[in-house]
Structure formats: C-alpha cells, structure tokens
C-alpha atoms as a PDB file:
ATOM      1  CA  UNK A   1     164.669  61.326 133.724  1.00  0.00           C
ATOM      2  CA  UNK A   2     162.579  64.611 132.548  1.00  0.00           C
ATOM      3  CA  UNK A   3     162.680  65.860 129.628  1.00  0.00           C
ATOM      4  CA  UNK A   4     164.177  69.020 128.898  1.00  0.00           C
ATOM      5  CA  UNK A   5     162.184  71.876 127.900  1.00  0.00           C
ATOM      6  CA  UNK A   6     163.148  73.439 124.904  1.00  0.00           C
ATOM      7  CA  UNK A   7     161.217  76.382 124.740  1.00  0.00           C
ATOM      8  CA  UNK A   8     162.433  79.600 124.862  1.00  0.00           C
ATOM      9  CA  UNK A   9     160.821  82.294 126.729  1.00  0.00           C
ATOM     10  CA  UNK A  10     159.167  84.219 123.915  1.00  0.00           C
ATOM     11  CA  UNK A  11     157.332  81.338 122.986  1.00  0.00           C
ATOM     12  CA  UNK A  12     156.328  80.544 126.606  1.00  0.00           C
ATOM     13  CA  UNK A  13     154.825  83.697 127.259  1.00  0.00           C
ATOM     14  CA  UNK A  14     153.190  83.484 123.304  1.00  0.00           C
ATOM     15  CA  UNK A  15     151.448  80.788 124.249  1.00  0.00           C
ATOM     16  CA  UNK A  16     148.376  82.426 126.577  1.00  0.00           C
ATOM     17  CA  UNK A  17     148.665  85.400 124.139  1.00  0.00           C
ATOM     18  CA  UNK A  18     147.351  83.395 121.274  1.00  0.00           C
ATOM     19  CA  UNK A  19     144.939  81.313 123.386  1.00  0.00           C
ATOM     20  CA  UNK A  20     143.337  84.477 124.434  1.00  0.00           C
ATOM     21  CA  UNK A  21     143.359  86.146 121.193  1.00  0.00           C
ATOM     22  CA  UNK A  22     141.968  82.824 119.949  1.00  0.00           C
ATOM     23  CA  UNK A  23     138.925  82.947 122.634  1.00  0.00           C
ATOM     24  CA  UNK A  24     138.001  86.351 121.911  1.00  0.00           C
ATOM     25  CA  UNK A  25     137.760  85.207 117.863  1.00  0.00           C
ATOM     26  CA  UNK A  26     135.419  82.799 118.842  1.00  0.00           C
ATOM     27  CA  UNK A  27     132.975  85.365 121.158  1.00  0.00           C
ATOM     28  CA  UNK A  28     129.472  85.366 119.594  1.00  0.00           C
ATOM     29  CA  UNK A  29     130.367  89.336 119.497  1.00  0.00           C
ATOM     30  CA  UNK A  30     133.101  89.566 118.264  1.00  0.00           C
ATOM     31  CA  UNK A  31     132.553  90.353 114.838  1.00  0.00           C
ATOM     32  CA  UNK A  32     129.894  92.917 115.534  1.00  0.00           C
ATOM     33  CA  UNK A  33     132.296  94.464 117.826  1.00  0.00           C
ATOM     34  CA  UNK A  34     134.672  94.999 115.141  1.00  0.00           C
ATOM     35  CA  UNK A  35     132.221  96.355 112.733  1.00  0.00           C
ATOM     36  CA  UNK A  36     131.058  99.461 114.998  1.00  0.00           C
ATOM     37  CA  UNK A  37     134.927 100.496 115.488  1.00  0.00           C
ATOM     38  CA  UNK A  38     135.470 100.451 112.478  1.00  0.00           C
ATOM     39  CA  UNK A  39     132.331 102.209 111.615  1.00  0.00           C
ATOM     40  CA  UNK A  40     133.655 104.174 114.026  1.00  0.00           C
ATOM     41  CA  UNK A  41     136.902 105.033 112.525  1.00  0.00           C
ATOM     42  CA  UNK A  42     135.985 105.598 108.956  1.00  0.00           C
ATOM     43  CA  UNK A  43     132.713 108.189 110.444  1.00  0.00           C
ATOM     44  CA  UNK A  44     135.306 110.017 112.613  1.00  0.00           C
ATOM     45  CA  UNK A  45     138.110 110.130 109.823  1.00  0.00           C
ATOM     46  CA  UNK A  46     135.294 112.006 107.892  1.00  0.00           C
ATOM     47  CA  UNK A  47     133.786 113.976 110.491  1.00  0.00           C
ATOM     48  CA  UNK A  48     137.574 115.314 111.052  1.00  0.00           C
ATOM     49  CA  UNK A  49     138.793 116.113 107.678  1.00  0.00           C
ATOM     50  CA  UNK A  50     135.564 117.899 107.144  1.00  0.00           C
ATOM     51  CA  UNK A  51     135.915 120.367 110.370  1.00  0.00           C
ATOM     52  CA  UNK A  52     139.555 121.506 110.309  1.00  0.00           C
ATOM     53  CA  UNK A  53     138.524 124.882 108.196  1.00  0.00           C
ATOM     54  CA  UNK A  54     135.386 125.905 110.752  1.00  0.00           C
ATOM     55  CA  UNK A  55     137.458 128.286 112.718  1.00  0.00           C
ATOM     56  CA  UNK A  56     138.267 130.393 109.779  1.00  0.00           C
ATOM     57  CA  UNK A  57     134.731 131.225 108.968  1.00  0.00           C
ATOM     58  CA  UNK A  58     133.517 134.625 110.441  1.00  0.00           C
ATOM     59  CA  UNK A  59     130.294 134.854 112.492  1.00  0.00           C
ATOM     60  CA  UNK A  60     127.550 134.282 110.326  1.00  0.00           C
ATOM     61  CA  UNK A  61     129.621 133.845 106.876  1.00  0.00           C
ATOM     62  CA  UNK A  62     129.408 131.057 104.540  1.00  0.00           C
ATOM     63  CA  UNK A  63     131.189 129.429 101.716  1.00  0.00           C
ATOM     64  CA  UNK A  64     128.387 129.013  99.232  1.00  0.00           C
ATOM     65  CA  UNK A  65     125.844 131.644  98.221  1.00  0.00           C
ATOM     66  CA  UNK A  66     122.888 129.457  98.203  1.00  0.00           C
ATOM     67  CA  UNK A  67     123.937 128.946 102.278  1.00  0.00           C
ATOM     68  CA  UNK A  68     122.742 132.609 102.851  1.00  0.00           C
ATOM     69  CA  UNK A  69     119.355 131.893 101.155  1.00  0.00           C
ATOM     70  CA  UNK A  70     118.505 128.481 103.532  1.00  0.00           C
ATOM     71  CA  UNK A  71     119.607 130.516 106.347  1.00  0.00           C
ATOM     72  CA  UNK A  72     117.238 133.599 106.014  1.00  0.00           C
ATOM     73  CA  UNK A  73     114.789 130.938 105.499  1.00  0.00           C
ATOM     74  CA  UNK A  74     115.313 129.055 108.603  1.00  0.00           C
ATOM     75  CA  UNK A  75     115.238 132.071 110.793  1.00  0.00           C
ATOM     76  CA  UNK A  76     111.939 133.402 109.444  1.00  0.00           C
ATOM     77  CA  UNK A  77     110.161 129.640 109.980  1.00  0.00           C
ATOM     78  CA  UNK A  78     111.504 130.025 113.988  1.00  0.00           C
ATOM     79  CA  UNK A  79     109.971 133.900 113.845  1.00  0.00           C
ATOM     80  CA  UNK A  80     106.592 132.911 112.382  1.00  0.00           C
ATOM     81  CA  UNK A  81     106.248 129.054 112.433  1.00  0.00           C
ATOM     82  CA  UNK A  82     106.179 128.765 108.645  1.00  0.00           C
ATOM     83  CA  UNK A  83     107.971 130.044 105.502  1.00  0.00           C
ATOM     84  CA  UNK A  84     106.145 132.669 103.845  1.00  0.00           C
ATOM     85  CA  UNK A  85     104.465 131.569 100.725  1.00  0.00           C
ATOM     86  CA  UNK A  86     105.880 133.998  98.560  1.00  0.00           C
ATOM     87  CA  UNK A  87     109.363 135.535  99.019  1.00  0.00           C
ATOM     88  CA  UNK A  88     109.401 139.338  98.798  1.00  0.00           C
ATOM     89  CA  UNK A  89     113.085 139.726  98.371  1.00  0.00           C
ATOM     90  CA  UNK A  90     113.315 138.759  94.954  1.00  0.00           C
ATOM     91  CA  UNK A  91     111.340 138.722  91.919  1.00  0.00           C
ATOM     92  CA  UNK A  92     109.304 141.958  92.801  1.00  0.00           C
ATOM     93  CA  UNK A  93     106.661 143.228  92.371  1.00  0.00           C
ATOM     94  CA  UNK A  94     105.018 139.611  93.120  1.00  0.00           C
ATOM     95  CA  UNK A  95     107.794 137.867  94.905  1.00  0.00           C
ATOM     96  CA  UNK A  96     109.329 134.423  94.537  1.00  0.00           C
ATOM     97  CA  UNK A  97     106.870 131.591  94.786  1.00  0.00           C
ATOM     98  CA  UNK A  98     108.509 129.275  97.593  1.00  0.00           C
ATOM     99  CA  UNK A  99     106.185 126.247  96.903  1.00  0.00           C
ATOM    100  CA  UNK A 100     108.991 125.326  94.057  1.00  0.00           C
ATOM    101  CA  UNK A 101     111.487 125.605  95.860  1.00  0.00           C
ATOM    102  CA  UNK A 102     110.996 122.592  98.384  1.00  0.00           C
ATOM    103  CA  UNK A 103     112.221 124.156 101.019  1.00  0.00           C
ATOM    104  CA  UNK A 104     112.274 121.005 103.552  1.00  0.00           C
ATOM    105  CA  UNK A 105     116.006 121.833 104.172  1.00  0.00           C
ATOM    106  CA  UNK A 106     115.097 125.057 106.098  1.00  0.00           C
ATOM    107  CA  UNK A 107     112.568 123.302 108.306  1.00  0.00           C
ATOM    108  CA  UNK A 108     115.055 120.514 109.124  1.00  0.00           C
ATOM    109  CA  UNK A 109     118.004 123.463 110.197  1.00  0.00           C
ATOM    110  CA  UNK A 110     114.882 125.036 112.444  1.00  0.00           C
ATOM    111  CA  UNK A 111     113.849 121.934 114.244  1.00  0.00           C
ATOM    112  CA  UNK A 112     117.634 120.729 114.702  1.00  0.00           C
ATOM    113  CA  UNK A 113     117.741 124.197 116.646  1.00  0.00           C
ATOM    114  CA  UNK A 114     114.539 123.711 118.690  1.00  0.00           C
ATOM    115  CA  UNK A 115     115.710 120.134 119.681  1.00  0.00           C
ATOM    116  CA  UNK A 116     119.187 120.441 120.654  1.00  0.00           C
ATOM    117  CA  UNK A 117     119.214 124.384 121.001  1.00  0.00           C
ATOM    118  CA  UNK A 118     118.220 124.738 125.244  1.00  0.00           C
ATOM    119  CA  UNK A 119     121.661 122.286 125.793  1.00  0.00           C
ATOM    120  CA  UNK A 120     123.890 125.497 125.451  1.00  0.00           C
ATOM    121  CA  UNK A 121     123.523 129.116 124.418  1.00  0.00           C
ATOM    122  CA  UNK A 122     126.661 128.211 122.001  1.00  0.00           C
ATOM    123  CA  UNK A 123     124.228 126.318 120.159  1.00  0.00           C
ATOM    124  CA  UNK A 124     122.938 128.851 117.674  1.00  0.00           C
ATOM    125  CA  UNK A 125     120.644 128.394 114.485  1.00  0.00           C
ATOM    126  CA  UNK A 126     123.757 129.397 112.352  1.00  0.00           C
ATOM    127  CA  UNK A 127     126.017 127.210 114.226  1.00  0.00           C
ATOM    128  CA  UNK A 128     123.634 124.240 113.605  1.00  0.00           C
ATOM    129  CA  UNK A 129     123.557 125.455 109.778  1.00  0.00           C
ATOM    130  CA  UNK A 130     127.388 125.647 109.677  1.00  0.00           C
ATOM    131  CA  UNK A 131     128.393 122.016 110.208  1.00  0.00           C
ATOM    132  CA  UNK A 132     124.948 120.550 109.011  1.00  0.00           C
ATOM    133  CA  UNK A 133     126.286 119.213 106.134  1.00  0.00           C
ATOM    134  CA  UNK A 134     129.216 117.530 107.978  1.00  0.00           C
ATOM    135  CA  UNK A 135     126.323 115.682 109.925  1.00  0.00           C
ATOM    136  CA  UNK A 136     124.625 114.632 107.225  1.00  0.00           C
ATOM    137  CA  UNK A 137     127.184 113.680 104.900  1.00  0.00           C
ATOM    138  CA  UNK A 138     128.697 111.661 108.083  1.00  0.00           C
ATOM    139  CA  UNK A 139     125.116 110.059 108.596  1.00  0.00           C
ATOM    140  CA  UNK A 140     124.700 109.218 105.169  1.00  0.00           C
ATOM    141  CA  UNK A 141     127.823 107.713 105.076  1.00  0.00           C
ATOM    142  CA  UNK A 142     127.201 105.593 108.165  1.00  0.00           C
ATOM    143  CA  UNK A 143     124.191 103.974 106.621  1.00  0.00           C
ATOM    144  CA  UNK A 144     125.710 103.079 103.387  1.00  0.00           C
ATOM    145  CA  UNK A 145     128.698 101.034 105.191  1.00  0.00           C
ATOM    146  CA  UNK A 146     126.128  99.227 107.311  1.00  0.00           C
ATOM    147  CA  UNK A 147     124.393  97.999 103.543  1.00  0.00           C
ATOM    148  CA  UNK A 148     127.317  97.310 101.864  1.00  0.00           C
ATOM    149  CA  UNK A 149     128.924  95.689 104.502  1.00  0.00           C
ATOM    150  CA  UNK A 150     125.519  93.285 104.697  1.00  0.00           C
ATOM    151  CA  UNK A 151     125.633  93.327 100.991  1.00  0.00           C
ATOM    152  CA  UNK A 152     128.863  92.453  99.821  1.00  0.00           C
ATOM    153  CA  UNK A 153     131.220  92.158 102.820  1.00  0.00           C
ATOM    154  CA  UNK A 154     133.404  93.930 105.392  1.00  0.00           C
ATOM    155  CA  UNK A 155     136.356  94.799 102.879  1.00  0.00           C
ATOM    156  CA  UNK A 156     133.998  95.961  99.969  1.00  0.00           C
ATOM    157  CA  UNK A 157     132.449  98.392 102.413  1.00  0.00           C
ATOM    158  CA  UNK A 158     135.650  99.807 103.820  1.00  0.00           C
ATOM    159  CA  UNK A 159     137.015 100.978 101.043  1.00  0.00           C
ATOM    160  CA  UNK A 160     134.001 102.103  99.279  1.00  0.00           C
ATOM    161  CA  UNK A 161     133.294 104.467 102.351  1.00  0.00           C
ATOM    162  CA  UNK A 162     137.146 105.221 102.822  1.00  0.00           C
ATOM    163  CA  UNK A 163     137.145 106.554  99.184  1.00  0.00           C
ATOM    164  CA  UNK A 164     133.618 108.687  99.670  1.00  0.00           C
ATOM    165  CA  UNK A 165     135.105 109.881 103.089  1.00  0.00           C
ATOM    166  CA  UNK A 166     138.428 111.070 101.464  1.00  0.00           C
ATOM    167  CA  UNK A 167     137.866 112.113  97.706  1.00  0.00           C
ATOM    168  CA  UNK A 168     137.995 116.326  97.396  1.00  0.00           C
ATOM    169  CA  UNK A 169     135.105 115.913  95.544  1.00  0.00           C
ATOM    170  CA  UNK A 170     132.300 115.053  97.852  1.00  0.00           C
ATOM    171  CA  UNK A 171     134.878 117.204 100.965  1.00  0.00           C
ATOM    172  CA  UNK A 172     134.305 120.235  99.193  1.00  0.00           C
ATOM    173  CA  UNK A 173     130.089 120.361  99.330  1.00  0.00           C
ATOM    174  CA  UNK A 174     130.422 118.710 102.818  1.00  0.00           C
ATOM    175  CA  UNK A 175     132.631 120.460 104.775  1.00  0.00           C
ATOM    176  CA  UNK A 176     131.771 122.770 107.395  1.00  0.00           C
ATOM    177  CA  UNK A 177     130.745 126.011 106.798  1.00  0.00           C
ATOM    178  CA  UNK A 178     129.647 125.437 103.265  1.00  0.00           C
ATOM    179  CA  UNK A 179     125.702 125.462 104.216  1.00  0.00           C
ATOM    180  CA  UNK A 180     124.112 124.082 101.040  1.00  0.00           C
ATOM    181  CA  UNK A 181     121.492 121.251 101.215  1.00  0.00           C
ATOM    182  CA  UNK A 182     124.081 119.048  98.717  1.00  0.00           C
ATOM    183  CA  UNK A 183     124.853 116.953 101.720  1.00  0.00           C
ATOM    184  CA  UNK A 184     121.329 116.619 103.223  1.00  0.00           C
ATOM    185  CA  UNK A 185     120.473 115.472  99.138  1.00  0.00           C
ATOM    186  CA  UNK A 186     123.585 112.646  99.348  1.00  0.00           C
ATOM    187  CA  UNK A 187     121.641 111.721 102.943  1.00  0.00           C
ATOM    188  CA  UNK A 188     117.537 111.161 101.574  1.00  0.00           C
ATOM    189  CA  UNK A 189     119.071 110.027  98.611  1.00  0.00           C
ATOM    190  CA  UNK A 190     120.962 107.026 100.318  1.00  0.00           C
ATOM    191  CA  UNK A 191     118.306 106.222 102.901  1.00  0.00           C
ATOM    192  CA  UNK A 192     115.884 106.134  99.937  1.00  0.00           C
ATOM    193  CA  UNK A 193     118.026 103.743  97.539  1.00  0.00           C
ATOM    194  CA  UNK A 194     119.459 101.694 100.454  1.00  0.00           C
ATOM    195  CA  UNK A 195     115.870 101.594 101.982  1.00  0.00           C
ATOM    196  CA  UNK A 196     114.801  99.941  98.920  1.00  0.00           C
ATOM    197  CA  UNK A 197     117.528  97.374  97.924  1.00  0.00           C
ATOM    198  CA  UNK A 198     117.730  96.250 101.528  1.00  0.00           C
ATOM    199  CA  UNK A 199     113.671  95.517 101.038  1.00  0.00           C
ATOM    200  CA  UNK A 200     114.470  93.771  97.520  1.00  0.00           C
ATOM    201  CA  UNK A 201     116.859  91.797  99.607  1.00  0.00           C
ATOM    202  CA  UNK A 202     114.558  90.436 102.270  1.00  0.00           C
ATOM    203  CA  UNK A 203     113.237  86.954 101.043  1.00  0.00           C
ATOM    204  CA  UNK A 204     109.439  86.562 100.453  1.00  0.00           C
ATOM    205  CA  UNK A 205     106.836  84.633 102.572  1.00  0.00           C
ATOM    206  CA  UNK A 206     105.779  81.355 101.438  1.00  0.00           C
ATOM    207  CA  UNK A 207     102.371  82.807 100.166  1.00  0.00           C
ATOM    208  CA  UNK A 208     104.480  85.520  97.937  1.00  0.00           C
ATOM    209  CA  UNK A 209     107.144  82.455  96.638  1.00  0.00           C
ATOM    210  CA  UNK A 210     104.578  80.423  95.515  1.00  0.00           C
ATOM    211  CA  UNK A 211     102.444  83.155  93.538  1.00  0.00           C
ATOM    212  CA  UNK A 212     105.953  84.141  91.946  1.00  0.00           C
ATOM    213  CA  UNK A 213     107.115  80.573  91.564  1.00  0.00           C
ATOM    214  CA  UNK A 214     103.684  79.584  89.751  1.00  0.00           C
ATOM    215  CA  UNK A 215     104.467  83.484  87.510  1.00  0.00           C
ATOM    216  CA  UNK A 216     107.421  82.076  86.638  1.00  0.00           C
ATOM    217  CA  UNK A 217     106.387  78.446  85.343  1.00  0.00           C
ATOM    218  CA  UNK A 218     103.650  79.691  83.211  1.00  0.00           C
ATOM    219  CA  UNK A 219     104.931  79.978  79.868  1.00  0.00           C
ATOM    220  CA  UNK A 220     103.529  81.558  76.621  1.00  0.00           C
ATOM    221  CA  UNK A 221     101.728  79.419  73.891  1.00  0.00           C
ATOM    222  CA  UNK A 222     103.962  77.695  71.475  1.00  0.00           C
ATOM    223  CA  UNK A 223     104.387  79.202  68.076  1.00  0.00           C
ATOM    224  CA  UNK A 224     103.479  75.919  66.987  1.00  0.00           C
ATOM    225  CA  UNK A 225      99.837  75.669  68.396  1.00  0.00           C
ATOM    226  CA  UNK A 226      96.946  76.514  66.295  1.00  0.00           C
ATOM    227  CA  UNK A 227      96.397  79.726  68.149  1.00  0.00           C
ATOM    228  CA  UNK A 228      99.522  81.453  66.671  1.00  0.00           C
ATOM    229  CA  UNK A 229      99.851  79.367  63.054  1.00  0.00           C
ATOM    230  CA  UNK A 230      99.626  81.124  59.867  1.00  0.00           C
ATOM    231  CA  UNK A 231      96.573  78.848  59.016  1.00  0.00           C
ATOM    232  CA  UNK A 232      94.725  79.401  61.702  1.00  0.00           C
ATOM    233  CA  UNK A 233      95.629  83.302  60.905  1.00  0.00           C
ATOM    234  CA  UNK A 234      94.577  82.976  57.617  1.00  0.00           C
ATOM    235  CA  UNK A 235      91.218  80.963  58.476  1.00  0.00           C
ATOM    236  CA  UNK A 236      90.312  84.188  60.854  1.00  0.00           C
ATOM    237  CA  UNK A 237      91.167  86.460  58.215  1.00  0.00           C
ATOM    238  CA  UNK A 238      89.469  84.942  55.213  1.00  0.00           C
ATOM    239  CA  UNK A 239      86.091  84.393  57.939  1.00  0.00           C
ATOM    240  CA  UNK A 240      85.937  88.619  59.066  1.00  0.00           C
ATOM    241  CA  UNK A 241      86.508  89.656  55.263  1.00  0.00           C
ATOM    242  CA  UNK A 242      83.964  86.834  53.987  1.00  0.00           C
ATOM    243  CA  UNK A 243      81.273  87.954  56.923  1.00  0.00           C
END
C-alpha cells in the first residue's frame, strides 16, 4: 500500500524555496553581498534627500554666503595655477592674507573640475561646487558605516548612518547648492578619526606584545621598601643637612 501524501501544495512548492534561500545563506559571499546593498541603500537615500532642491537654484547662486567666497577662489587657482597670496577684495589697502585661511577646499573644487571636467561641457566648475558637499557628506558617510559596521556590527551601523543621513541638521549644510566646506570638514574629519581607531584596532606583532606585555608587568617599588620609608627619608635628610 503507499502512503498517502499529505502535503498540500503550498508546502510542496515551499520546500525548494527554502532550500535555495538556505544555500545562498551559506555562500562564502553572502554576507558581504548584503553589506554593499545596503551600503548602497542608506548612500543613495542620502544622496537623494540631499538633491531634490538643486533645480531651484539659479545659475551661479548659492545658499550660503561663504559659497561665493570658495567659488571666486576656485576660479582664480584654474586662471593662474595658484591662489593669490593676498586677497585684494577685502581688507584694503593691504588685502586679506589667504595663508590663514587654509584654503585647501578651493584647490579640491579646481582639481575635481580638471579631472572629471573634459566628460561633458555640462560639467562646469560651479556645477562641481554646487553638489560638492552632497559628495562629500555621502563619502564621509560611506566610510563611517564600513567602521562601525567592523566595529560594532551590521545593526549598530545602520541606524547610526540612517539617523546622520536623515536628521535636518547635518541635510541643511549638505545639501546641494549650499557650497560651504562644512561637508568636506565632516569628510577629513571622519577619515582622520576612523583612520586612527581602525589602526588602534589592528593587533600588534609579537615583537610590539611582548615589549607592552613586559610595560605592563613591571610594577612600581613597594611603599614598604627602604627606598620609599620614612626612615630611610629621614636618614637622607639628616645626612645632606649634617654634610
């Protein structure tokens, strides 16, 4: 006699469903799969809520008044090759010393346009300025999921970057069109801390562990040894008065 089946139809066709989903769990690269798209998702979702104003902006306006500055800047390095060591503009008769104002942003906006520029004549030097710190903030951002995510795990990083991509706080200086360095700042200033905790993180060579290992074993003298007793103290001090 056979046995009747007793499985119904949604569970027949379940079966190779979970099997596969099942197999592709257990792929080597699976895992880093998932990671870059959802990297993926989180740099978009910022890249997109930071470029729905762009098409307001007139040609060649900007949202912050320091934007106008970096951007007369920029086109006088691609003129001459350099910034001018003193701006003539402001602070006349002698001009505005531009040593203090460490103007690497400008160069950065120039170079951008010199490297990507020849792709299109769209590409202009105020175009590149205008969602520049969309790029960076979206860079920035990029790089401190990767850490945290190595760090502390692929929820932790999520919705720290989730937050940083959606709170109005950080939207406003990072939007298109606002042209201040704020965003390029957020971007050295992440590659420079996560640079260095990701270094603090790597473990030392066996040379390194056991100089540290022997630092850490060696121990200060006891109160109790002759060095540090108030005898001995007073034996030193009654000898340098009595000589």
């Amino acid at each position: 006699m056979r046995k009747s089946c007793t499985c119904s139809k949604k569970e027949v066709v379940s079966l190779p469903l979970i099997h596969l989903v099942k197999t592709v769990k257990s792929h080597p690269l699976f895992k880093d799969i998932s990671i870059g798209v959802l990297l993926l998702g989180i740099l978009f979702l910022a890249f997109w809520i930071r470029v729905q104003g762009v098409k307001r902006f007139p040609d060649g306006q900007f949202s912050e008044n320091d934007a106008y500055l970096f951007h007369w800047q920029a086109k006088e390095i691609a003129e001459q090759g350099y910034l001018s060591a003193r701006d003539r503009h402001r602070w006349l008769p002698i001009g505005r010393d531009n040593q203090q104002m460490l103007s690497l942003y400008p160069y950065v906006i120039m170079y951008t346009y010199k490297a990507i520029g020849w792709m299109s004549p769209k590409i202009t030097l105020y175009r590149i300025q205008l969602y520049m710190p969309t790029i960076c903030f979206t860079l920035g951002l990029g790089v401190l999921f990767l850490f945290l995510a190595h760090s502390y795990g692929i929820v932790f990083a999520t919705i720290s970057t989730v937050l940083l991509a959606t709170l109005p706080g950080s939207i406003e200086r990072s939007a298109a069109g606002f042209g201040d360095r704020d965003a390029w700042c957020w971007l050295f200033g992440v590659l420079a801390v996560t640079s260095y905790l990701w270094k603090e993180q790597i473990p030392l060579n066996p040379l390194s562990r056991a100089v540290k290992i022997g630092a850490d074993t060696l121990q200060p003298p006891s109160p109790d040894s002759p060095f540090f007793s108030a005898g001995s103290l007073g034996k030193v001090l009654d000898f340098s008065f009595s000589s």
